[in-house]
C-alpha atoms as a PDB file:
ATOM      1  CA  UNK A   1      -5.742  18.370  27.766  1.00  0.00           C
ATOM      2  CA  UNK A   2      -3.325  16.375  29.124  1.00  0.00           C
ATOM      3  CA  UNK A   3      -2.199  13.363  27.000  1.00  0.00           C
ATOM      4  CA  UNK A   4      -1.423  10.060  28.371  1.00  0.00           C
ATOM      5  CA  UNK A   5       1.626   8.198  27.945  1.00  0.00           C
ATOM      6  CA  UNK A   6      -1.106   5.189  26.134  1.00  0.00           C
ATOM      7  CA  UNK A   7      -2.660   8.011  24.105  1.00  0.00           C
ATOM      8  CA  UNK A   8       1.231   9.405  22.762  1.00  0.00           C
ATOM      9  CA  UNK A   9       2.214   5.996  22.115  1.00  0.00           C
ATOM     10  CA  UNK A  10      -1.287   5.211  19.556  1.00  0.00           C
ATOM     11  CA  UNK A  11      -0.739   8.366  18.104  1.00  0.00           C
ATOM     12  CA  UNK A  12       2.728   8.277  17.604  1.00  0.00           C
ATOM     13  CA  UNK A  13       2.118   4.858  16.063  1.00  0.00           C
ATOM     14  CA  UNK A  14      -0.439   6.564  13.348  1.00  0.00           C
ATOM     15  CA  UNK A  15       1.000   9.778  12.996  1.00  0.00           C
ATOM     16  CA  UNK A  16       4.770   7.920  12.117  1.00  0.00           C
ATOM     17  CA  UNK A  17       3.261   5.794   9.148  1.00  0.00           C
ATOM     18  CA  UNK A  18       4.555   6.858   5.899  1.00  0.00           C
ATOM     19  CA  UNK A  19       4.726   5.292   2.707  1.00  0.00           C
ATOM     20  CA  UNK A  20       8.130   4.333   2.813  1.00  0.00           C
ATOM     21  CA  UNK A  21       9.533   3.569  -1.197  1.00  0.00           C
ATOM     22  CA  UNK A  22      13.147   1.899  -0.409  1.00  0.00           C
ATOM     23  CA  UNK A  23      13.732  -0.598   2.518  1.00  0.00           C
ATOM     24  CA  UNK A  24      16.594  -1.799   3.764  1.00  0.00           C
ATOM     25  CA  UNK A  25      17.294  -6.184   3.370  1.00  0.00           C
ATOM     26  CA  UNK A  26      16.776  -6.330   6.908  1.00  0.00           C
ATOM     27  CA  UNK A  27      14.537  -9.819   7.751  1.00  0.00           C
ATOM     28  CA  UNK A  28      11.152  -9.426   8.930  1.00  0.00           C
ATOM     29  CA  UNK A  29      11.090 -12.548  11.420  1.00  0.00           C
ATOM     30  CA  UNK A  30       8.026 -14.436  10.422  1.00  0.00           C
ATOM     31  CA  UNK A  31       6.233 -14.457  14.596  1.00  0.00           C
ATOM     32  CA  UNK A  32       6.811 -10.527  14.111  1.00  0.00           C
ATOM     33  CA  UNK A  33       4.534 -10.845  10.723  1.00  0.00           C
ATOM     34  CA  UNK A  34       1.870 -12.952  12.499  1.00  0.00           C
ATOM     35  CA  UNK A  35       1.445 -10.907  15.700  1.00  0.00           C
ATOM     36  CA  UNK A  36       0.742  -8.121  12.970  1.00  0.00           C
ATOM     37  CA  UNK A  37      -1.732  -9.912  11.546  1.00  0.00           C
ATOM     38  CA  UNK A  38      -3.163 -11.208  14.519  1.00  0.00           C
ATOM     39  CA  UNK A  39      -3.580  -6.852  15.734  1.00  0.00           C
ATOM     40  CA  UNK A  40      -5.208  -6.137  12.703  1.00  0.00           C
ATOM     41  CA  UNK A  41      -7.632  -8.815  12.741  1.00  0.00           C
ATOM     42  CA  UNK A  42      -9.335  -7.233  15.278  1.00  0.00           C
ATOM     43  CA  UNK A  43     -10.619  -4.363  12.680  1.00  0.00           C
ATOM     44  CA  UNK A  44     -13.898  -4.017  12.783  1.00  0.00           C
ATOM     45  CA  UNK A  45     -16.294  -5.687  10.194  1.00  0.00           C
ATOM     46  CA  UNK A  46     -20.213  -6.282   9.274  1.00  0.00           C
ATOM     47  CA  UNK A  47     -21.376  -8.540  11.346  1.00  0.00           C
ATOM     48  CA  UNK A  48     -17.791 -10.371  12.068  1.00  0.00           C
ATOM     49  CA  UNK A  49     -17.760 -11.371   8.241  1.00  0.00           C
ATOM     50  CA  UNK A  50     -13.863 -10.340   7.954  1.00  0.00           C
ATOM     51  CA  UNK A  51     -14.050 -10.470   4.240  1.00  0.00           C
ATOM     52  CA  UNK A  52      -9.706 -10.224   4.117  1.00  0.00           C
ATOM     53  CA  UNK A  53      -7.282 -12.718   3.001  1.00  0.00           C
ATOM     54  CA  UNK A  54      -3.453 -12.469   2.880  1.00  0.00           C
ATOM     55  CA  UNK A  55      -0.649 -14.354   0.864  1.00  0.00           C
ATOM     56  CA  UNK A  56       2.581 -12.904   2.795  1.00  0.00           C
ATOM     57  CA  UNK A  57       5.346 -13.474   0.037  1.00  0.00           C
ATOM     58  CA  UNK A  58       9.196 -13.582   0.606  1.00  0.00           C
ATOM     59  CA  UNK A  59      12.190 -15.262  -1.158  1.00  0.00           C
ATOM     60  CA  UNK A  60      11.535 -17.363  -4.360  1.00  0.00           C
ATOM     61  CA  UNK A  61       8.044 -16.343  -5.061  1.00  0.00           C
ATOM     62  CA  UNK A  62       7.897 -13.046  -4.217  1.00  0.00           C
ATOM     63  CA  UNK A  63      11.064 -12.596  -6.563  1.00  0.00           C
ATOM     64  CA  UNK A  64       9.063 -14.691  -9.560  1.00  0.00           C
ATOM     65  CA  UNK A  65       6.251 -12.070  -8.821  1.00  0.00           C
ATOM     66  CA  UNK A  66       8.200  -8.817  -8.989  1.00  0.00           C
ATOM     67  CA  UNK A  67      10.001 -10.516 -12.392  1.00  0.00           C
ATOM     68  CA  UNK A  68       6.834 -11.289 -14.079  1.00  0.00           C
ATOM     69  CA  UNK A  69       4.755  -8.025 -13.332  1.00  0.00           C
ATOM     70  CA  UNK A  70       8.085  -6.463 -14.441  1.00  0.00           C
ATOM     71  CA  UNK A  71       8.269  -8.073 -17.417  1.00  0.00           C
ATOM     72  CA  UNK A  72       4.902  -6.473 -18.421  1.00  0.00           C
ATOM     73  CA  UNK A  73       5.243  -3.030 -16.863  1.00  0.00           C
ATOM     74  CA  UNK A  74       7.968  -2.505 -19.210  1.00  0.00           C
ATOM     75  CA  UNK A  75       6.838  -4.490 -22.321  1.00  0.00           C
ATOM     76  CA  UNK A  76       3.737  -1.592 -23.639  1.00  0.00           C
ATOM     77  CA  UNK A  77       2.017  -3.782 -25.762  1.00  0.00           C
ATOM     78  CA  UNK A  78       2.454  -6.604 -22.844  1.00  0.00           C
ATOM     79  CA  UNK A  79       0.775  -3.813 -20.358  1.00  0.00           C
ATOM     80  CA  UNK A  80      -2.081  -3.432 -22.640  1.00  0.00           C
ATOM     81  CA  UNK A  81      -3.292  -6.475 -22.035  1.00  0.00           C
ATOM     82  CA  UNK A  82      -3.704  -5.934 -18.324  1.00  0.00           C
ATOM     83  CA  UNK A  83      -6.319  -3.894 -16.558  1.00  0.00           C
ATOM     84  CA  UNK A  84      -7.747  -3.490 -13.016  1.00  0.00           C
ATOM     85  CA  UNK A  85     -10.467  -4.855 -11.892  1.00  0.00           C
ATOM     86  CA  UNK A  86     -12.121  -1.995 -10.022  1.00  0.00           C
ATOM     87  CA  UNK A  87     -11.543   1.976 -10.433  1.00  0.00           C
ATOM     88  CA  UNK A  88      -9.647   2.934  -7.638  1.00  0.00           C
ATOM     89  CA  UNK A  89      -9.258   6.491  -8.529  1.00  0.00           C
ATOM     90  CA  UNK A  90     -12.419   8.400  -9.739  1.00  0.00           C
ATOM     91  CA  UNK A  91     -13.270   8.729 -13.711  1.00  0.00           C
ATOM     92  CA  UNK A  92     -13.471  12.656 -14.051  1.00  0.00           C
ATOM     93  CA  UNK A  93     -10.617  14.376 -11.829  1.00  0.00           C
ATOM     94  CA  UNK A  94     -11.700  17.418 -10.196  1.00  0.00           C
ATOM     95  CA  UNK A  95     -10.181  19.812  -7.328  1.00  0.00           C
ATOM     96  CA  UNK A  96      -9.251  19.742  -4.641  1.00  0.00           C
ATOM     97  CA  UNK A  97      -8.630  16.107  -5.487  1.00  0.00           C
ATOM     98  CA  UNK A  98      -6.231  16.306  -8.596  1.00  0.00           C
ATOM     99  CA  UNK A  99      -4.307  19.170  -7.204  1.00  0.00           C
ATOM    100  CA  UNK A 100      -3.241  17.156  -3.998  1.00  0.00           C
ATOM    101  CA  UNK A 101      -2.327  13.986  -6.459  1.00  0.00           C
ATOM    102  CA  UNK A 102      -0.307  16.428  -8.322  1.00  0.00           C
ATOM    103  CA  UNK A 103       1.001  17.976  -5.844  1.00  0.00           C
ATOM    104  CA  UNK A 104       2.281  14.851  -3.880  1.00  0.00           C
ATOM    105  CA  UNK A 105       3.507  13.119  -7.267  1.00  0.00           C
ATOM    106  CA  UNK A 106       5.809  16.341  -8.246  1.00  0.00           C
ATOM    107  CA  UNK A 107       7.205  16.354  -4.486  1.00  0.00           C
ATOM    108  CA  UNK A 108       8.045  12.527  -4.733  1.00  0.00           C
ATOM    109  CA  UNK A 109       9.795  13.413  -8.080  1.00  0.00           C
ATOM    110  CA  UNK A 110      11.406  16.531  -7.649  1.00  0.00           C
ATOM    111  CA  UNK A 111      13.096  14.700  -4.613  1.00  0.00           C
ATOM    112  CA  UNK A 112      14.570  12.245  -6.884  1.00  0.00           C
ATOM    113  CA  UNK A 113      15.140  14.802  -9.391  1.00  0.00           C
ATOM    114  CA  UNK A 114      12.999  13.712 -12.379  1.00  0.00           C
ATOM    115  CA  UNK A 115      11.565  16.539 -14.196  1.00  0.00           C
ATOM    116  CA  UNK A 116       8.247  16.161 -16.251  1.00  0.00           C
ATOM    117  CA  UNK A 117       9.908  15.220 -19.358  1.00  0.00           C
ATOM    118  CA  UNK A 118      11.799  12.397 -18.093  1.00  0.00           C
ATOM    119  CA  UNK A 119       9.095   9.701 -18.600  1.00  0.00           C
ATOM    120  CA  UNK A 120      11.995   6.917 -18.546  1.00  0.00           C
ATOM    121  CA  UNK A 121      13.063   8.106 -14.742  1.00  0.00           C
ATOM    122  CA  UNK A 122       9.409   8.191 -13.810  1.00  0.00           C
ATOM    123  CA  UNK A 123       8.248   5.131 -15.441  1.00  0.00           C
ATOM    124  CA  UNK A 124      11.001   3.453 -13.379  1.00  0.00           C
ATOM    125  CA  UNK A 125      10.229   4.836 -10.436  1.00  0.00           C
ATOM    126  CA  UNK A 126       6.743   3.392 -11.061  1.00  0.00           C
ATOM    127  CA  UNK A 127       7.781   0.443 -11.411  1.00  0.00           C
ATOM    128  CA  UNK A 128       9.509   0.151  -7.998  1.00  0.00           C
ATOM    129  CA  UNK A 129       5.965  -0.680  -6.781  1.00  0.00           C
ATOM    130  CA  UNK A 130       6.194  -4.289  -8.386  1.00  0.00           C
ATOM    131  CA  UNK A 131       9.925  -4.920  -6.680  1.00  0.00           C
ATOM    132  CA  UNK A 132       8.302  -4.318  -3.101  1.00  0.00           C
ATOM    133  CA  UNK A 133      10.711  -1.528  -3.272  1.00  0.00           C
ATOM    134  CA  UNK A 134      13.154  -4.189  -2.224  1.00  0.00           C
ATOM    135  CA  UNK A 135      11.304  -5.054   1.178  1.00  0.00           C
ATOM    136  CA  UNK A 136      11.883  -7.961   2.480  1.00  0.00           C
ATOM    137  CA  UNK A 137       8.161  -8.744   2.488  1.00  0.00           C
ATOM    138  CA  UNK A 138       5.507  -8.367   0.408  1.00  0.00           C
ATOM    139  CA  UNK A 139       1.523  -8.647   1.210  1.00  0.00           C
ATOM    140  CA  UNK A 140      -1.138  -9.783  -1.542  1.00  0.00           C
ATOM    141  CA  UNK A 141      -4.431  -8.692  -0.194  1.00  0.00           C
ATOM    142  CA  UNK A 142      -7.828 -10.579  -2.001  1.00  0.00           C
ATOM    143  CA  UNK A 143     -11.595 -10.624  -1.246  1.00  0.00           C
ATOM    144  CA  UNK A 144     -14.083 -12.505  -2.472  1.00  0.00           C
ATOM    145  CA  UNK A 145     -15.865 -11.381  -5.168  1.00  0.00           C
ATOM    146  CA  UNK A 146     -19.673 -12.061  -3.740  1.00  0.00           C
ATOM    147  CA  UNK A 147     -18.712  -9.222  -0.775  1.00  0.00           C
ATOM    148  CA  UNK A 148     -19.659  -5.587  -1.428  1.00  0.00           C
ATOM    149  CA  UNK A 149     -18.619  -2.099  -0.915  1.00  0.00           C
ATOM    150  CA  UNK A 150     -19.905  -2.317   3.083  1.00  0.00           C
ATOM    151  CA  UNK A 151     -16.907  -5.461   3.098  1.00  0.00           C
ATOM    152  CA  UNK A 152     -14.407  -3.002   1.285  1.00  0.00           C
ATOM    153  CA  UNK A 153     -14.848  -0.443   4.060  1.00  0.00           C
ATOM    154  CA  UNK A 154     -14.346  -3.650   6.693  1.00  0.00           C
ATOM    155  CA  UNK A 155     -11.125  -4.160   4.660  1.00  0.00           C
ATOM    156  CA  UNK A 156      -9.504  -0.886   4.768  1.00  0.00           C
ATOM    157  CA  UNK A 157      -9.917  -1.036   8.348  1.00  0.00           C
ATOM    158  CA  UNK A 158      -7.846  -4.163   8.770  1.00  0.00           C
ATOM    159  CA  UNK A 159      -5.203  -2.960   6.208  1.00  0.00           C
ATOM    160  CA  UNK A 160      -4.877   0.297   8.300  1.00  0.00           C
ATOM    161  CA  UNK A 161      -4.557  -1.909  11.464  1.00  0.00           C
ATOM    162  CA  UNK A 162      -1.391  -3.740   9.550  1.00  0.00           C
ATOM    163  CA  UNK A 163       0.456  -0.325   9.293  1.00  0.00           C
ATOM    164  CA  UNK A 164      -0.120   1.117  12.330  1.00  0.00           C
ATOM    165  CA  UNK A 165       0.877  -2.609  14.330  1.00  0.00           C
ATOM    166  CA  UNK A 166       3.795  -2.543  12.011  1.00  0.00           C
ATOM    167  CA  UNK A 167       4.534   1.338  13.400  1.00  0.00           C
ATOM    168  CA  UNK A 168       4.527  -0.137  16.737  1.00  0.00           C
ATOM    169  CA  UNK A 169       7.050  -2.561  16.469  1.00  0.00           C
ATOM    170  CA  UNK A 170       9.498  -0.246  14.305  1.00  0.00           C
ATOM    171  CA  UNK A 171       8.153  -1.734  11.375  1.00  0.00           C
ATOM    172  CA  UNK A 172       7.686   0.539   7.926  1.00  0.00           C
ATOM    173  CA  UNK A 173       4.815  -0.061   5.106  1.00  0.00           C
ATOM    174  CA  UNK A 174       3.788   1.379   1.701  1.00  0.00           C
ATOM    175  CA  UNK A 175      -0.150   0.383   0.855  1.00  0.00           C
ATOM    176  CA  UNK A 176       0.005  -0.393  -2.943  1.00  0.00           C
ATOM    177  CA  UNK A 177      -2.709  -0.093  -5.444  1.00  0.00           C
ATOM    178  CA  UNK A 178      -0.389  -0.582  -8.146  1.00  0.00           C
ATOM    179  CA  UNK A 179      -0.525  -3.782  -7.917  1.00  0.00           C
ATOM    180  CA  UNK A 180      -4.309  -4.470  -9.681  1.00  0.00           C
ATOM    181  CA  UNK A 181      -3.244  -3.545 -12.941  1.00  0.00           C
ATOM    182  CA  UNK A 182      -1.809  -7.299 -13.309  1.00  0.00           C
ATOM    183  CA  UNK A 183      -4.224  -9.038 -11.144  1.00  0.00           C
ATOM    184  CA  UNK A 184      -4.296 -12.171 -14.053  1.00  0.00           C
ATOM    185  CA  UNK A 185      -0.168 -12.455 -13.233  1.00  0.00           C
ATOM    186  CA  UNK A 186      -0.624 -12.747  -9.146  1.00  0.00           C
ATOM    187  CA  UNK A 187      -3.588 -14.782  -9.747  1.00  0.00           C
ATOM    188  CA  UNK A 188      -1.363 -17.121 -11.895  1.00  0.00           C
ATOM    189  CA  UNK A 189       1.724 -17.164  -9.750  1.00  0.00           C
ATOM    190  CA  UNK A 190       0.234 -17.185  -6.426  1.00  0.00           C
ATOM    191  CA  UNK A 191      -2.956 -20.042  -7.709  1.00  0.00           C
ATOM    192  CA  UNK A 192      -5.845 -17.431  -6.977  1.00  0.00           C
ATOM    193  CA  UNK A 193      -9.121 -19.258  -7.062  1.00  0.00           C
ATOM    194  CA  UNK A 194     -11.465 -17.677  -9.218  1.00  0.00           C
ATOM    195  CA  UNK A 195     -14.029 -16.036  -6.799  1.00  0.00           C
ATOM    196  CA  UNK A 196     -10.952 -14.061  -5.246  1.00  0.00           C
ATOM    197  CA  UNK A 197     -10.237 -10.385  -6.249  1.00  0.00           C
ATOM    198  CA  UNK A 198      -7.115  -8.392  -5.650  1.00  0.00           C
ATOM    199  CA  UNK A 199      -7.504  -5.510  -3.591  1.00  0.00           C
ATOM    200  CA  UNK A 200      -3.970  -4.214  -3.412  1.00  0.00           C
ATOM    201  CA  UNK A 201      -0.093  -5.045  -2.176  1.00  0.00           C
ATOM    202  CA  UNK A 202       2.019  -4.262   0.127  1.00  0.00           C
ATOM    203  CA  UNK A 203       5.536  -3.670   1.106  1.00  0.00           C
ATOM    204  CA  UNK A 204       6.726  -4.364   4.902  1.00  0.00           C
ATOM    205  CA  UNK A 205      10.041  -4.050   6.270  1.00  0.00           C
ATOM    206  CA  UNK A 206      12.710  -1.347   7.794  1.00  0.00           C
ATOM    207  CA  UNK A 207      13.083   1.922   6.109  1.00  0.00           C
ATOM    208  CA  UNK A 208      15.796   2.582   4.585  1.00  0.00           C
ATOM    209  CA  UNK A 209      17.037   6.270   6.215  1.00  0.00           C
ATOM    210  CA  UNK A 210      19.922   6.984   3.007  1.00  0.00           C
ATOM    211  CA  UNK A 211      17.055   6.845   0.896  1.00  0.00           C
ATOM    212  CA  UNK A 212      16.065  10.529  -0.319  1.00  0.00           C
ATOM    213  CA  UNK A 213      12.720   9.409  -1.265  1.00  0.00           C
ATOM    214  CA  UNK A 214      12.331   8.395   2.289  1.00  0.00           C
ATOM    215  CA  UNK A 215      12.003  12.354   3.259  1.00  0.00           C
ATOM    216  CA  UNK A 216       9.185  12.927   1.764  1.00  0.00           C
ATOM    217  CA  UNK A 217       6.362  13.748   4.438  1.00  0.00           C
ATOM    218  CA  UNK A 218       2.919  14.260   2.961  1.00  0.00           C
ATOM    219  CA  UNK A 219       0.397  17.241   3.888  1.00  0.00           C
ATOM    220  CA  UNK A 220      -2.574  16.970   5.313  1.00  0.00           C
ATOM    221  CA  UNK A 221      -5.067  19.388   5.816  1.00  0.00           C
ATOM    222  CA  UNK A 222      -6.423  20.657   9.266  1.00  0.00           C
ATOM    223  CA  UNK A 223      -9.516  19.281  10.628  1.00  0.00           C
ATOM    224  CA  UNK A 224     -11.382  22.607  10.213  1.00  0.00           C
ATOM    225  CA  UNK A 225     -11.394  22.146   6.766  1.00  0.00           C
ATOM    226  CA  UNK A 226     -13.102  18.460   6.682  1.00  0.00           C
ATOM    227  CA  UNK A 227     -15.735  18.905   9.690  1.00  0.00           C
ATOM    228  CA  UNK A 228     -18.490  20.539  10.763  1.00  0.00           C
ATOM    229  CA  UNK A 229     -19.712  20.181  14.560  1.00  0.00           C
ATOM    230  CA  UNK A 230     -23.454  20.061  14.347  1.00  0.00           C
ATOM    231  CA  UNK A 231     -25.496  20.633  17.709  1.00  0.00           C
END
């Protein structure tokens, strides 16, 4: 099959997005951020709801953010107090599921040379997810709490649409998760109306290439594996 020069430039667009964990202070200019947006609001959704709303953060209040979710990352009895609000990772780990979370975890460390007993380095590390991992811009994505798991599906689309725009454009990402764990502190810094629900961060900006931890190229397995052609 013979690919066209369309078809090389979508899938060099998806196949190119990482999760990039140190960018560079390099300004994001602020039409760039909006054409993004603009792209990815074209995902697909049920019946055009498009259940997604963004707070794009940068200078003062993305820095009061990162302090105050810092504050209670590293204060343990201050974490405690903070919970998601919906499991993002399943209850009872089984394979092949925890071996690739493993497995990706101990790559991402053993590249920055923490070993298992160094909770301190990894901890740390961890906590790099509430800095932005120093990008110059960071994304708050919320939903309102009356959509349901059909909207969540809608949503994934759209924040999938963000990366791969962002590709296009030389732009680098890291979808964050983290970031639920202290949904009461964004809702407080950022004036969250009640009926709005955190579904994750984000980090946007230019990779940093020094960065070891930017070398890190997760597996994926072939497509035999995950489908079956059925006549």
């Amino acid at each position: 099959m013979i690919q066209t020069e369309q078809q090389r430039l979508v899938d060099e667009a998806i196949t190119s997005r990482r999760s990039i964990r140190a960018f560079l202070e390099t300004r994001v200019a602020r039409e760039d951020i909006e054409a993004i947006l603009s792209v990815a609001s074209r995902a697909p959704s049920g019946t055009n709801t498009q259940p997604w709303k963004v707070y794009v953060l940068t200078g003062a209040t993305k820095e009061k953010l990162s302090a105050e979710v810092m504050r209670a990352h590293n204060d343990p009895a201050l974490a405690k107090e903070h919970a998601e609000e919906y499991a993002y990772y399943p209850r009872e780990w089984v394979a092949p599921y925890i071996d690739r979370r493993r497995k990706v975890g101990w790559d991402l460390y053993s590249l920055l040379g923490l070993t298992r007993d160094n909770k301190t380095g990894m901890h740390a590390q961890h906590g790099r997810n509430y800095l932005f991992f120093d990008a110059p811009v960071g994304f708050i994505f919320t939903i309102d709490r009356i959509m349901e798991q059909g909207s969540w599906l809608d949503y994934g689309m759209f924040l999938q649409n963000i990366m791969v725009a962002a590709r296009g454009r030389g732009l680098d990402t890291c979808p964050q998760a983290a970031f639920t764990q202290f949904h009461k502190i964004i809702g407080g810094v950022l004036g969250l109306p009640e009926n709005e629900m955190v579904v994750c961060g984000m980090s946007l900006g230019y990779a940093d290439p020094a960065r070891i931890e930017n070398s890190l190229v997760t597996e994926r397995e072939p497509v035999s594996t995950f489908t079956r052609f059925v006549d």
